[in-house]
C-alpha atoms as a PDB file:
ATOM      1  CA  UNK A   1     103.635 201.308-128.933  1.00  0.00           C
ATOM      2  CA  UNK A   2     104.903 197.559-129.310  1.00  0.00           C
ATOM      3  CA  UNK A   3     101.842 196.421-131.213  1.00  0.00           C
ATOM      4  CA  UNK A   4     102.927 196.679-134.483  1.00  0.00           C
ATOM      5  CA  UNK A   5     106.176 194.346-133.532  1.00  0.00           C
ATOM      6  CA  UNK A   6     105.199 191.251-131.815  1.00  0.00           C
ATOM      7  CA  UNK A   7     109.225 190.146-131.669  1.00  0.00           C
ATOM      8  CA  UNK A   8     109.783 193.427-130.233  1.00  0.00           C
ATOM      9  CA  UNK A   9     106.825 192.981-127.283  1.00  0.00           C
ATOM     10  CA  UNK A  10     108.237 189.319-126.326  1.00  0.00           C
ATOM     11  CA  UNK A  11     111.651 190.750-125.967  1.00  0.00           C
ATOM     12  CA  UNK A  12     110.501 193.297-123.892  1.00  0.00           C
ATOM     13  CA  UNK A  13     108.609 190.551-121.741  1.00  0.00           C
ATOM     14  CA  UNK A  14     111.763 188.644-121.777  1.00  0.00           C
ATOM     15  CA  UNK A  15     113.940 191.626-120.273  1.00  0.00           C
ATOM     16  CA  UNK A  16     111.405 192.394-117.804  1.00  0.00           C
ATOM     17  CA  UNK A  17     111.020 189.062-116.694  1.00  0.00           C
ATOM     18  CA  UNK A  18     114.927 188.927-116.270  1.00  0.00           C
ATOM     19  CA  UNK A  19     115.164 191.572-114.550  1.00  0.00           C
ATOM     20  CA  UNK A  20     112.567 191.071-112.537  1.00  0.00           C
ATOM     21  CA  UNK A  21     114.197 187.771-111.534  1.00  0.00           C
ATOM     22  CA  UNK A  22     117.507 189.070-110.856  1.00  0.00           C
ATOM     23  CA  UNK A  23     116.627 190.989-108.571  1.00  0.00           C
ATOM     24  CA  UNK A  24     114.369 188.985-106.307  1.00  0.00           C
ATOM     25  CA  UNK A  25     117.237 186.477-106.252  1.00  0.00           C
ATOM     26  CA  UNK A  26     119.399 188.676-105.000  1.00  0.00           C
ATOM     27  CA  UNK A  27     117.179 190.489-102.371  1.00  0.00           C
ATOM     28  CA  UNK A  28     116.262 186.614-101.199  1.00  0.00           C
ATOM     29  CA  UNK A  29     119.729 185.833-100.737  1.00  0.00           C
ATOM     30  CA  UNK A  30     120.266 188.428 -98.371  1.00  0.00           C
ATOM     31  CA  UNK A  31     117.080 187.611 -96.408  1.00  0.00           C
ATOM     32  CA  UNK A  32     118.272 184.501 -95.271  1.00  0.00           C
ATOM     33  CA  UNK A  33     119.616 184.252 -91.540  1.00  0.00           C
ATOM     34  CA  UNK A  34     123.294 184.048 -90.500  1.00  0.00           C
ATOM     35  CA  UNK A  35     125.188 180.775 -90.342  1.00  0.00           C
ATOM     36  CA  UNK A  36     125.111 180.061 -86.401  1.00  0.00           C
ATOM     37  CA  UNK A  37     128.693 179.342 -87.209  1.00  0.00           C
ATOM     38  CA  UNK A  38     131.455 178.617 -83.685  1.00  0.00           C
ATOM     39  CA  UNK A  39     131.926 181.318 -81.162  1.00  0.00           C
ATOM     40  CA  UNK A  40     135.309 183.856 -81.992  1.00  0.00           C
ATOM     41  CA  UNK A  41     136.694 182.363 -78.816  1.00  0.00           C
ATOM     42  CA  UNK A  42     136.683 178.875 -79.590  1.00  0.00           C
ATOM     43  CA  UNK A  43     138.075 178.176 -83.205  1.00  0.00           C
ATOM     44  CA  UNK A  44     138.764 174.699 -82.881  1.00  0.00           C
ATOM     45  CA  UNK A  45     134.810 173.496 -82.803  1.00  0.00           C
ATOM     46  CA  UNK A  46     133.756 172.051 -86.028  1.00  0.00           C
ATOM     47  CA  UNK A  47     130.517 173.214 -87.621  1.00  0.00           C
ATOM     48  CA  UNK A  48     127.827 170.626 -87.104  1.00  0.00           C
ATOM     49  CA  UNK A  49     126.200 171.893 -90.193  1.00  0.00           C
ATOM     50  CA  UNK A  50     129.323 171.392 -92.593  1.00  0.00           C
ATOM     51  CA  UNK A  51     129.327 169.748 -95.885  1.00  0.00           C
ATOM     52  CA  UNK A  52     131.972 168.385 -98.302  1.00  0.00           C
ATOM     53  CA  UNK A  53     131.231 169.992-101.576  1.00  0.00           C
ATOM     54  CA  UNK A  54     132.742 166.623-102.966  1.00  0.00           C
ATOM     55  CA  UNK A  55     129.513 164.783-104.283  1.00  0.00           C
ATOM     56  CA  UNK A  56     126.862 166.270-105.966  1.00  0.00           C
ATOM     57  CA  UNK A  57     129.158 169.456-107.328  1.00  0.00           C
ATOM     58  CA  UNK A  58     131.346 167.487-109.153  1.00  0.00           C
ATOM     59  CA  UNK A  59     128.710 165.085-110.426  1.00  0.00           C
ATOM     60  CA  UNK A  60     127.354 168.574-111.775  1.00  0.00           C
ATOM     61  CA  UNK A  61     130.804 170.118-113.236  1.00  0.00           C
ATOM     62  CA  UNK A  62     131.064 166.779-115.004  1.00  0.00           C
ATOM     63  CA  UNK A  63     127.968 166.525-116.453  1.00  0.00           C
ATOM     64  CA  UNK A  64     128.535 170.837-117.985  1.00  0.00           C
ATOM     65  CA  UNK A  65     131.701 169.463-118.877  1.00  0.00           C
ATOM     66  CA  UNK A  66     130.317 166.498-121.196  1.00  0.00           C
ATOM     67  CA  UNK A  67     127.410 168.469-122.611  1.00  0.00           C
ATOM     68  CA  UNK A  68     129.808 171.273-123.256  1.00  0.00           C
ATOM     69  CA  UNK A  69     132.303 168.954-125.155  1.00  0.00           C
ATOM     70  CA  UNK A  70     129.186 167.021-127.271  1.00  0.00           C
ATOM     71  CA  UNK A  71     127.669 170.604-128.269  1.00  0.00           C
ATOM     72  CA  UNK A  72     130.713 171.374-129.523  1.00  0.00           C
ATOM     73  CA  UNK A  73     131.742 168.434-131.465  1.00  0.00           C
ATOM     74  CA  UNK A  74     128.200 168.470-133.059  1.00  0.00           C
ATOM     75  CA  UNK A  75     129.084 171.652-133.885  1.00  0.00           C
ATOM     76  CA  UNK A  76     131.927 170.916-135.775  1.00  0.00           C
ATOM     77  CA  UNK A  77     129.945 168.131-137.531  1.00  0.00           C
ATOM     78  CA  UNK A  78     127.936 170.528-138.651  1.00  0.00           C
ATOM     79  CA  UNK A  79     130.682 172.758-140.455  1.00  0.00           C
ATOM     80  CA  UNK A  80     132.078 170.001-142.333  1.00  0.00           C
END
């Protein structure tokens, strides 16, 4: 059936393989135990297992940010 295509058979591995991924990240995700967060009668307690999203989040947003700005201006290099 996809012999006589060999483009056609690795897009059809692709798509699989997508799929296939897709959907064990999702059933993964809701594997994973509850936070342990405070009690609903106490409020005020701070999680002990709270992070600032400060660091490594914007290092990354940054760093999509720069490589989305150079792609583009090679891009436009490339038109001229």
């Amino acid at each position: 059936m996809l012999s006589g295509r060999p483009g056609l058979f690795f897009l059809a591995m692709k798509s699989l393989f997508l799929t296939a991924a897709c959907a064990l990240a999702l059933f993964s995700a809701r594997a994973q135990p509850a936070s342990g967060g405070p009690a609903p009668g106490n409020p005020a307690a701070p999680d002990p297992t709270a992070t600032p999203l400060d660091g490594g989040a914007s290092l990354l947003l940054a760093s999509g940010i720069a490589l989305g700005l150079k792609k583009l201006r090679n891009r436009r290099k490339l038109a001229r």
